[in-house]
C-alpha atoms as a PDB file:
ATOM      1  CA  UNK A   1       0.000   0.000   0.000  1.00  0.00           C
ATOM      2  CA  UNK A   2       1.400   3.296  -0.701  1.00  0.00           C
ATOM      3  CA  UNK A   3       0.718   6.136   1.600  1.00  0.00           C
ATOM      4  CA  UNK A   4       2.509   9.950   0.981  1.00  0.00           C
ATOM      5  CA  UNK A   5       3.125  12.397   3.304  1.00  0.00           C
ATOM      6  CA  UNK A   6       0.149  14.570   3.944  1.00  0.00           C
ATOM      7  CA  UNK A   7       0.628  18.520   4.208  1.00  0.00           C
ATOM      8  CA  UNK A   8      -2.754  18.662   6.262  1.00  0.00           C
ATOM      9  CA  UNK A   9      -5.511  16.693   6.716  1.00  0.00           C
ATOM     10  CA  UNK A  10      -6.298  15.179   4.107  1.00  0.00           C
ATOM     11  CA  UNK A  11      -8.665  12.353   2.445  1.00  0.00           C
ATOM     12  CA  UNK A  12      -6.706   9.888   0.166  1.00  0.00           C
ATOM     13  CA  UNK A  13      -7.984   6.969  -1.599  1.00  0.00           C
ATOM     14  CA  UNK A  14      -5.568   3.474  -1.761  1.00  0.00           C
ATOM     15  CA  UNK A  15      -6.321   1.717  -4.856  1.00  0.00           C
ATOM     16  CA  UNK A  16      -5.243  -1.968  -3.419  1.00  0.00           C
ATOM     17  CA  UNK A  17      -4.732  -5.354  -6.012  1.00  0.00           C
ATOM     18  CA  UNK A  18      -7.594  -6.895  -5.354  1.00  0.00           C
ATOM     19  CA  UNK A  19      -9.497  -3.952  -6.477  1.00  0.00           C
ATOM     20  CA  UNK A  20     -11.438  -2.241  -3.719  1.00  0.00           C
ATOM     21  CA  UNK A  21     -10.246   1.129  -2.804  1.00  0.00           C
ATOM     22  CA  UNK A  22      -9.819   2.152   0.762  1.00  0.00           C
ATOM     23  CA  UNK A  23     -10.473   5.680   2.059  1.00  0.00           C
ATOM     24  CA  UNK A  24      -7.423   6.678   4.526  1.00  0.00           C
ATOM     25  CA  UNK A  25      -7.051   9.861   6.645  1.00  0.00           C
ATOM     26  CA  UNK A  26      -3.773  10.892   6.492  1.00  0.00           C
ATOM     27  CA  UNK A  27      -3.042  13.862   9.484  1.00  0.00           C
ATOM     28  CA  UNK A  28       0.486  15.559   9.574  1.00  0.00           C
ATOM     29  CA  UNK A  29       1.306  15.241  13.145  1.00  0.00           C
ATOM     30  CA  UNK A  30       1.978  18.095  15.024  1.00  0.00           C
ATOM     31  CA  UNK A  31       5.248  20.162  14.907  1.00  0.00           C
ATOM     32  CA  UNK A  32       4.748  21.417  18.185  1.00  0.00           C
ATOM     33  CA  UNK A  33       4.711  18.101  19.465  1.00  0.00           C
ATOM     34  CA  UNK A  34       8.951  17.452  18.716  1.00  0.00           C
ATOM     35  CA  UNK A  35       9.681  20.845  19.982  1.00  0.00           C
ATOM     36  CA  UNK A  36       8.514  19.606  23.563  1.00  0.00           C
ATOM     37  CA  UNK A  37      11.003  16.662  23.301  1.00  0.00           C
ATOM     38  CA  UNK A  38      14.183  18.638  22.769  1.00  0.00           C
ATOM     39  CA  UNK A  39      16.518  21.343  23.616  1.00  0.00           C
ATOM     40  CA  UNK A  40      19.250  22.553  22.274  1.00  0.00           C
ATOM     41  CA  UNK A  41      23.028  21.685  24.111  1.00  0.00           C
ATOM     42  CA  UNK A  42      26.110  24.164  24.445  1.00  0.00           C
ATOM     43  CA  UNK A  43      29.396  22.534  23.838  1.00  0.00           C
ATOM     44  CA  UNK A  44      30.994  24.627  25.965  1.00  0.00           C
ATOM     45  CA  UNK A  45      28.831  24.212  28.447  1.00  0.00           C
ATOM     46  CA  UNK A  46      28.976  20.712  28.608  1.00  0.00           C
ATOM     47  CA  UNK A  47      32.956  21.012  29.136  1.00  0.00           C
ATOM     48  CA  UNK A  48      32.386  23.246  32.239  1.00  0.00           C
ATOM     49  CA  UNK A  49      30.291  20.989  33.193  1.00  0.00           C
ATOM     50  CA  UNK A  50      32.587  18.105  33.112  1.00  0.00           C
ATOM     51  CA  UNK A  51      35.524  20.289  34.603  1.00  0.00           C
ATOM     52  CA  UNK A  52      33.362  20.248  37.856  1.00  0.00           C
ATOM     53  CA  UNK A  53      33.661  17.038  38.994  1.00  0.00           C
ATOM     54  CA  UNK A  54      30.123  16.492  39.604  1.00  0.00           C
ATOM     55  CA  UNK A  55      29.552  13.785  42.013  1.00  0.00           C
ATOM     56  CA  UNK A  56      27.117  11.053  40.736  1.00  0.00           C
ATOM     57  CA  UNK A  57      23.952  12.164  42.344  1.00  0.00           C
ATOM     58  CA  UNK A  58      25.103  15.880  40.870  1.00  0.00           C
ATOM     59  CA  UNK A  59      25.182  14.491  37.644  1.00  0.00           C
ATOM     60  CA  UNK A  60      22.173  12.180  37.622  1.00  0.00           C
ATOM     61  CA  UNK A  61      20.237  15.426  38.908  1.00  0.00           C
ATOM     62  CA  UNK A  62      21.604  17.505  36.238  1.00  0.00           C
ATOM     63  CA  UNK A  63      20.615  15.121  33.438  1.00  0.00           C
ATOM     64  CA  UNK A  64      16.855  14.300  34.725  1.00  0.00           C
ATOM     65  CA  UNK A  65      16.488  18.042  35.413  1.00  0.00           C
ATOM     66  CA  UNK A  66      17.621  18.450  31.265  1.00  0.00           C
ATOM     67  CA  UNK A  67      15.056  15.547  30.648  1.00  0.00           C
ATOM     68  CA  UNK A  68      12.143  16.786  32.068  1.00  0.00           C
ATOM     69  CA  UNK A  69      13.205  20.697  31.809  1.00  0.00           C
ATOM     70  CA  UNK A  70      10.249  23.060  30.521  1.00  0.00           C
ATOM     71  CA  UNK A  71      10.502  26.002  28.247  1.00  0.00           C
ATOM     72  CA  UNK A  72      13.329  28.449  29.811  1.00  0.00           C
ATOM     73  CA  UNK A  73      14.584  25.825  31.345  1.00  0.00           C
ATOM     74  CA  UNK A  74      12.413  25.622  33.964  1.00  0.00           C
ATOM     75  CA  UNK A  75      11.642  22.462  36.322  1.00  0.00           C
ATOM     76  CA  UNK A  76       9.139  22.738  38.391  1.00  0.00           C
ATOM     77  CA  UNK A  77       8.617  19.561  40.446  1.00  0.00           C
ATOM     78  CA  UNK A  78       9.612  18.592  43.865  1.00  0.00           C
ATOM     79  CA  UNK A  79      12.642  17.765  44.893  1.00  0.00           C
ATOM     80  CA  UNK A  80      10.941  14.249  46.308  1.00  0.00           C
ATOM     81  CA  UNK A  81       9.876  13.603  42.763  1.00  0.00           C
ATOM     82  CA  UNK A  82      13.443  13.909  41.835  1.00  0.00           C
ATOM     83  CA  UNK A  83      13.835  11.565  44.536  1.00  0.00           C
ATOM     84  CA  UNK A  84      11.482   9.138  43.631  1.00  0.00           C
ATOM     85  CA  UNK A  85      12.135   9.153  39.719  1.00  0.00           C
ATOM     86  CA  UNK A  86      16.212   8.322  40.296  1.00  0.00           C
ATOM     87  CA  UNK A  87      15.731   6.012  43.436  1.00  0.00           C
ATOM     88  CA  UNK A  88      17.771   8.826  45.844  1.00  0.00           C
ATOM     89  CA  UNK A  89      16.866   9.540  49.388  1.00  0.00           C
ATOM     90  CA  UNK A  90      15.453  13.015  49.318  1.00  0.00           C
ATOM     91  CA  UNK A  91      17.980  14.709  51.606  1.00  0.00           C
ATOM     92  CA  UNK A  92      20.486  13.638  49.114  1.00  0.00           C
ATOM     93  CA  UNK A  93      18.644  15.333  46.679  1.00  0.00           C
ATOM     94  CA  UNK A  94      18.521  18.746  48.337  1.00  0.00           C
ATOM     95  CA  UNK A  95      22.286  19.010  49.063  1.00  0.00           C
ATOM     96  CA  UNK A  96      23.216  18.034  45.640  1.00  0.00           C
ATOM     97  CA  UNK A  97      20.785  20.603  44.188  1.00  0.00           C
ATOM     98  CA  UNK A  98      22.130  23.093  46.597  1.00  0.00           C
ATOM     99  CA  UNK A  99      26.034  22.472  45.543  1.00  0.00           C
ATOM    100  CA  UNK A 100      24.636  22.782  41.935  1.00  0.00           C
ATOM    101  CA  UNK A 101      23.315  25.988  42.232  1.00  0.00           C
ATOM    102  CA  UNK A 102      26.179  26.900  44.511  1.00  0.00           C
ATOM    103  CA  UNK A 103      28.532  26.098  41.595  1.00  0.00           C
ATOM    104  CA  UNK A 104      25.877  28.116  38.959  1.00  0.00           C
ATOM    105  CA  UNK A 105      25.355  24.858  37.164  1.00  0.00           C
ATOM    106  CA  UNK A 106      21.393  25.673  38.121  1.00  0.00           C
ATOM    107  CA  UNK A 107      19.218  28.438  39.691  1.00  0.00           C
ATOM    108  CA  UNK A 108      17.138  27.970  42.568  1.00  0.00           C
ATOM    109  CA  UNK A 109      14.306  30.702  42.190  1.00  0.00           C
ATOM    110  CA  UNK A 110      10.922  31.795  42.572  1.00  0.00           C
ATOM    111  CA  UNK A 111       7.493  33.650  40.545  1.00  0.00           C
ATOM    112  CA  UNK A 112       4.318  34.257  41.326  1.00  0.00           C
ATOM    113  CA  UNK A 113       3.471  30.508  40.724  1.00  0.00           C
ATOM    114  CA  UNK A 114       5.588  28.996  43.079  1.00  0.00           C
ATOM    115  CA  UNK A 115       9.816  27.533  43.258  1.00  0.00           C
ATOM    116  CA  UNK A 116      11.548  25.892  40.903  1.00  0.00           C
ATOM    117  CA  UNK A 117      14.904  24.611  39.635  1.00  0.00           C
ATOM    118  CA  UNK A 118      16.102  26.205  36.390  1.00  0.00           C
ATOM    119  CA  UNK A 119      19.387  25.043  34.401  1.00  0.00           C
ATOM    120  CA  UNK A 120      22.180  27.405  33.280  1.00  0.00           C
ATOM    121  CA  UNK A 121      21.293  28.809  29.792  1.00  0.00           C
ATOM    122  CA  UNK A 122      25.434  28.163  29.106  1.00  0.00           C
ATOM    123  CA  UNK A 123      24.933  24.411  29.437  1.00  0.00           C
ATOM    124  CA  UNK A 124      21.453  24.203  27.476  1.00  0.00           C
ATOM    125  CA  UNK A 125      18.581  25.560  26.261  1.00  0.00           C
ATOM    126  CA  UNK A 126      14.803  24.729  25.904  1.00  0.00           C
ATOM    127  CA  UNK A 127      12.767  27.883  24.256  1.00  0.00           C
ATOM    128  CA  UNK A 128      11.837  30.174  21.654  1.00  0.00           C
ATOM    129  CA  UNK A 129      16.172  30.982  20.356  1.00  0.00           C
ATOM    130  CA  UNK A 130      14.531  33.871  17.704  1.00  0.00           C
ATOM    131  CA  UNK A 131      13.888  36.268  20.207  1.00  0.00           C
ATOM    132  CA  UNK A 132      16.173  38.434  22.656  1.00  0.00           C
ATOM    133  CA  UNK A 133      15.260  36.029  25.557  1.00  0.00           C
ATOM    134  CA  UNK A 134      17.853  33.417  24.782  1.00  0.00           C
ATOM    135  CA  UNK A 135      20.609  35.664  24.382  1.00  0.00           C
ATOM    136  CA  UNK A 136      19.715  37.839  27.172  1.00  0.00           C
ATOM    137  CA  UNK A 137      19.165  34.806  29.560  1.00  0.00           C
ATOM    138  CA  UNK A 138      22.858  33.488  28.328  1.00  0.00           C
ATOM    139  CA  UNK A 139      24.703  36.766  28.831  1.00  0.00           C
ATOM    140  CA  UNK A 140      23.379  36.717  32.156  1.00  0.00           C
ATOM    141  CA  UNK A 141      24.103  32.992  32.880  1.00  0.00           C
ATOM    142  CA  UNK A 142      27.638  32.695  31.903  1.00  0.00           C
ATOM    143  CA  UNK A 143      28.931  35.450  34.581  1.00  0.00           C
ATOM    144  CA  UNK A 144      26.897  33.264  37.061  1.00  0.00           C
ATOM    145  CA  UNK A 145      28.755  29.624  35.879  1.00  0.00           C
ATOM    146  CA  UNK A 146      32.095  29.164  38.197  1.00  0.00           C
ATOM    147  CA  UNK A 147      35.022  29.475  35.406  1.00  0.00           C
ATOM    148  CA  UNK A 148      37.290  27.905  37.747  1.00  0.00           C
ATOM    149  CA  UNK A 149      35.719  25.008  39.046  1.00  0.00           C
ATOM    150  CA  UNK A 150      37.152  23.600  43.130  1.00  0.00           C
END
Protein backbone atom coordinates (compact mmCIF):
# COMPACT_ATOMS: atom_id res chain seq x y z
CA UNK A 1 0.00 0.00 0.00
CA UNK A 2 1.40 3.30 -0.70
CA UNK A 3 0.72 6.14 1.60
CA UNK A 4 2.51 9.95 0.98
CA UNK A 5 3.13 12.40 3.30
CA UNK A 6 0.15 14.57 3.94
CA UNK A 7 0.63 18.52 4.21
CA UNK A 8 -2.75 18.66 6.26
CA UNK A 9 -5.51 16.69 6.72
CA UNK A 10 -6.30 15.18 4.11
CA UNK A 11 -8.67 12.35 2.45
CA UNK A 12 -6.71 9.89 0.17
CA UNK A 13 -7.98 6.97 -1.60
CA UNK A 14 -5.57 3.47 -1.76
CA UNK A 15 -6.32 1.72 -4.86
CA UNK A 16 -5.24 -1.97 -3.42
CA UNK A 17 -4.73 -5.35 -6.01
CA UNK A 18 -7.59 -6.90 -5.35
CA UNK A 19 -9.50 -3.95 -6.48
CA UNK A 20 -11.44 -2.24 -3.72
CA UNK A 21 -10.25 1.13 -2.80
CA UNK A 22 -9.82 2.15 0.76
CA UNK A 23 -10.47 5.68 2.06
CA UNK A 24 -7.42 6.68 4.53
CA UNK A 25 -7.05 9.86 6.65
CA UNK A 26 -3.77 10.89 6.49
CA UNK A 27 -3.04 13.86 9.48
CA UNK A 28 0.49 15.56 9.57
CA UNK A 29 1.31 15.24 13.15
CA UNK A 30 1.98 18.09 15.02
CA UNK A 31 5.25 20.16 14.91
CA UNK A 32 4.75 21.42 18.19
CA UNK A 33 4.71 18.10 19.47
CA UNK A 34 8.95 17.45 18.72
CA UNK A 35 9.68 20.84 19.98
CA UNK A 36 8.51 19.61 23.56
CA UNK A 37 11.00 16.66 23.30
CA UNK A 38 14.18 18.64 22.77
CA UNK A 39 16.52 21.34 23.62
CA UNK A 40 19.25 22.55 22.27
CA UNK A 41 23.03 21.68 24.11
CA UNK A 42 26.11 24.16 24.44
CA UNK A 43 29.40 22.53 23.84
CA UNK A 44 30.99 24.63 25.96
CA UNK A 45 28.83 24.21 28.45
CA UNK A 46 28.98 20.71 28.61
CA UNK A 47 32.96 21.01 29.14
CA UNK A 48 32.39 23.25 32.24
CA UNK A 49 30.29 20.99 33.19
CA UNK A 50 32.59 18.10 33.11
CA UNK A 51 35.52 20.29 34.60
CA UNK A 52 33.36 20.25 37.86
CA UNK A 53 33.66 17.04 38.99
CA UNK A 54 30.12 16.49 39.60
CA UNK A 55 29.55 13.79 42.01
CA UNK A 56 27.12 11.05 40.74
CA UNK A 57 23.95 12.16 42.34
CA UNK A 58 25.10 15.88 40.87
CA UNK A 59 25.18 14.49 37.64
CA UNK A 60 22.17 12.18 37.62
CA UNK A 61 20.24 15.43 38.91
CA UNK A 62 21.60 17.51 36.24
CA UNK A 63 20.62 15.12 33.44
CA UNK A 64 16.85 14.30 34.72
CA UNK A 65 16.49 18.04 35.41
CA UNK A 66 17.62 18.45 31.26
CA UNK A 67 15.06 15.55 30.65
CA UNK A 68 12.14 16.79 32.07
CA UNK A 69 13.20 20.70 31.81
CA UNK A 70 10.25 23.06 30.52
CA UNK A 71 10.50 26.00 28.25
CA UNK A 72 13.33 28.45 29.81
CA UNK A 73 14.58 25.83 31.35
CA UNK A 74 12.41 25.62 33.96
CA UNK A 75 11.64 22.46 36.32
CA UNK A 76 9.14 22.74 38.39
CA UNK A 77 8.62 19.56 40.45
CA UNK A 78 9.61 18.59 43.87
CA UNK A 79 12.64 17.76 44.89
CA UNK A 80 10.94 14.25 46.31
CA UNK A 81 9.88 13.60 42.76
CA UNK A 82 13.44 13.91 41.83
CA UNK A 83 13.83 11.57 44.54
CA UNK A 84 11.48 9.14 43.63
CA UNK A 85 12.13 9.15 39.72
CA UNK A 86 16.21 8.32 40.30
CA UNK A 87 15.73 6.01 43.44
CA UNK A 88 17.77 8.83 45.84
CA UNK A 89 16.87 9.54 49.39
CA UNK A 90 15.45 13.02 49.32
CA UNK A 91 17.98 14.71 51.61
CA UNK A 92 20.49 13.64 49.11
CA UNK A 93 18.64 15.33 46.68
CA UNK A 94 18.52 18.75 48.34
CA UNK A 95 22.29 19.01 49.06
CA UNK A 96 23.22 18.03 45.64
CA UNK A 97 20.79 20.60 44.19
CA UNK A 98 22.13 23.09 46.60
CA UNK A 99 26.03 22.47 45.54
CA UNK A 100 24.64 22.78 41.94
CA UNK A 101 23.32 25.99 42.23
CA UNK A 102 26.18 26.90 44.51
CA UNK A 103 28.53 26.10 41.60
CA UNK A 104 25.88 28.12 38.96
CA UNK A 105 25.36 24.86 37.16
CA UNK A 106 21.39 25.67 38.12
CA UNK A 107 19.22 28.44 39.69
CA UNK A 108 17.14 27.97 42.57
CA UNK A 109 14.31 30.70 42.19
CA UNK A 110 10.92 31.80 42.57
CA UNK A 111 7.49 33.65 40.54
CA UNK A 112 4.32 34.26 41.33
CA UNK A 113 3.47 30.51 40.72
CA UNK A 114 5.59 29.00 43.08
CA UNK A 115 9.82 27.53 43.26
CA UNK A 116 11.55 25.89 40.90
CA UNK A 117 14.90 24.61 39.63
CA UNK A 118 16.10 26.20 36.39
CA UNK A 119 19.39 25.04 34.40
CA UNK A 120 22.18 27.41 33.28
CA UNK A 121 21.29 28.81 29.79
CA UNK A 122 25.43 28.16 29.11
CA UNK A 123 24.93 24.41 29.44
CA UNK A 124 21.45 24.20 27.48
CA UNK A 125 18.58 25.56 26.26
CA UNK A 126 14.80 24.73 25.90
CA UNK A 127 12.77 27.88 24.26
CA UNK A 128 11.84 30.17 21.65
CA UNK A 129 16.17 30.98 20.36
CA UNK A 130 14.53 33.87 17.70
CA UNK A 131 13.89 36.27 20.21
CA UNK A 132 16.17 38.43 22.66
CA UNK A 133 15.26 36.03 25.56
CA UNK A 134 17.85 33.42 24.78
CA UNK A 135 20.61 35.66 24.38
CA UNK A 136 19.72 37.84 27.17
CA UNK A 137 19.16 34.81 29.56
CA UNK A 138 22.86 33.49 28.33
CA UNK A 139 24.70 36.77 28.83
CA UNK A 140 23.38 36.72 32.16
CA UNK A 141 24.10 32.99 32.88
CA UNK A 142 27.64 32.70 31.90
CA UNK A 143 28.93 35.45 34.58
CA UNK A 144 26.90 33.26 37.06
CA UNK A 145 28.75 29.62 35.88
CA UNK A 146 32.10 29.16 38.20
CA UNK A 147 35.02 29.47 35.41
CA UNK A 148 37.29 27.91 37.75
CA UNK A 149 35.72 25.01 39.05
CA UNK A 150 37.15 23.60 43.13
Amino acid sequence: MYVRWAMRSEKVTVKRQSGVDQELLLIQPRRSGLRRDFFLAMQTGFTELARFNLTTHQYRIVIYLLSKMEYNNIFRGSQASIANALGMKQPHVSKAIKELASKGIVFKEKDDTGRYVRVNAVIAWKGDTVGHEFRDRFDQDAGMLLTDPP
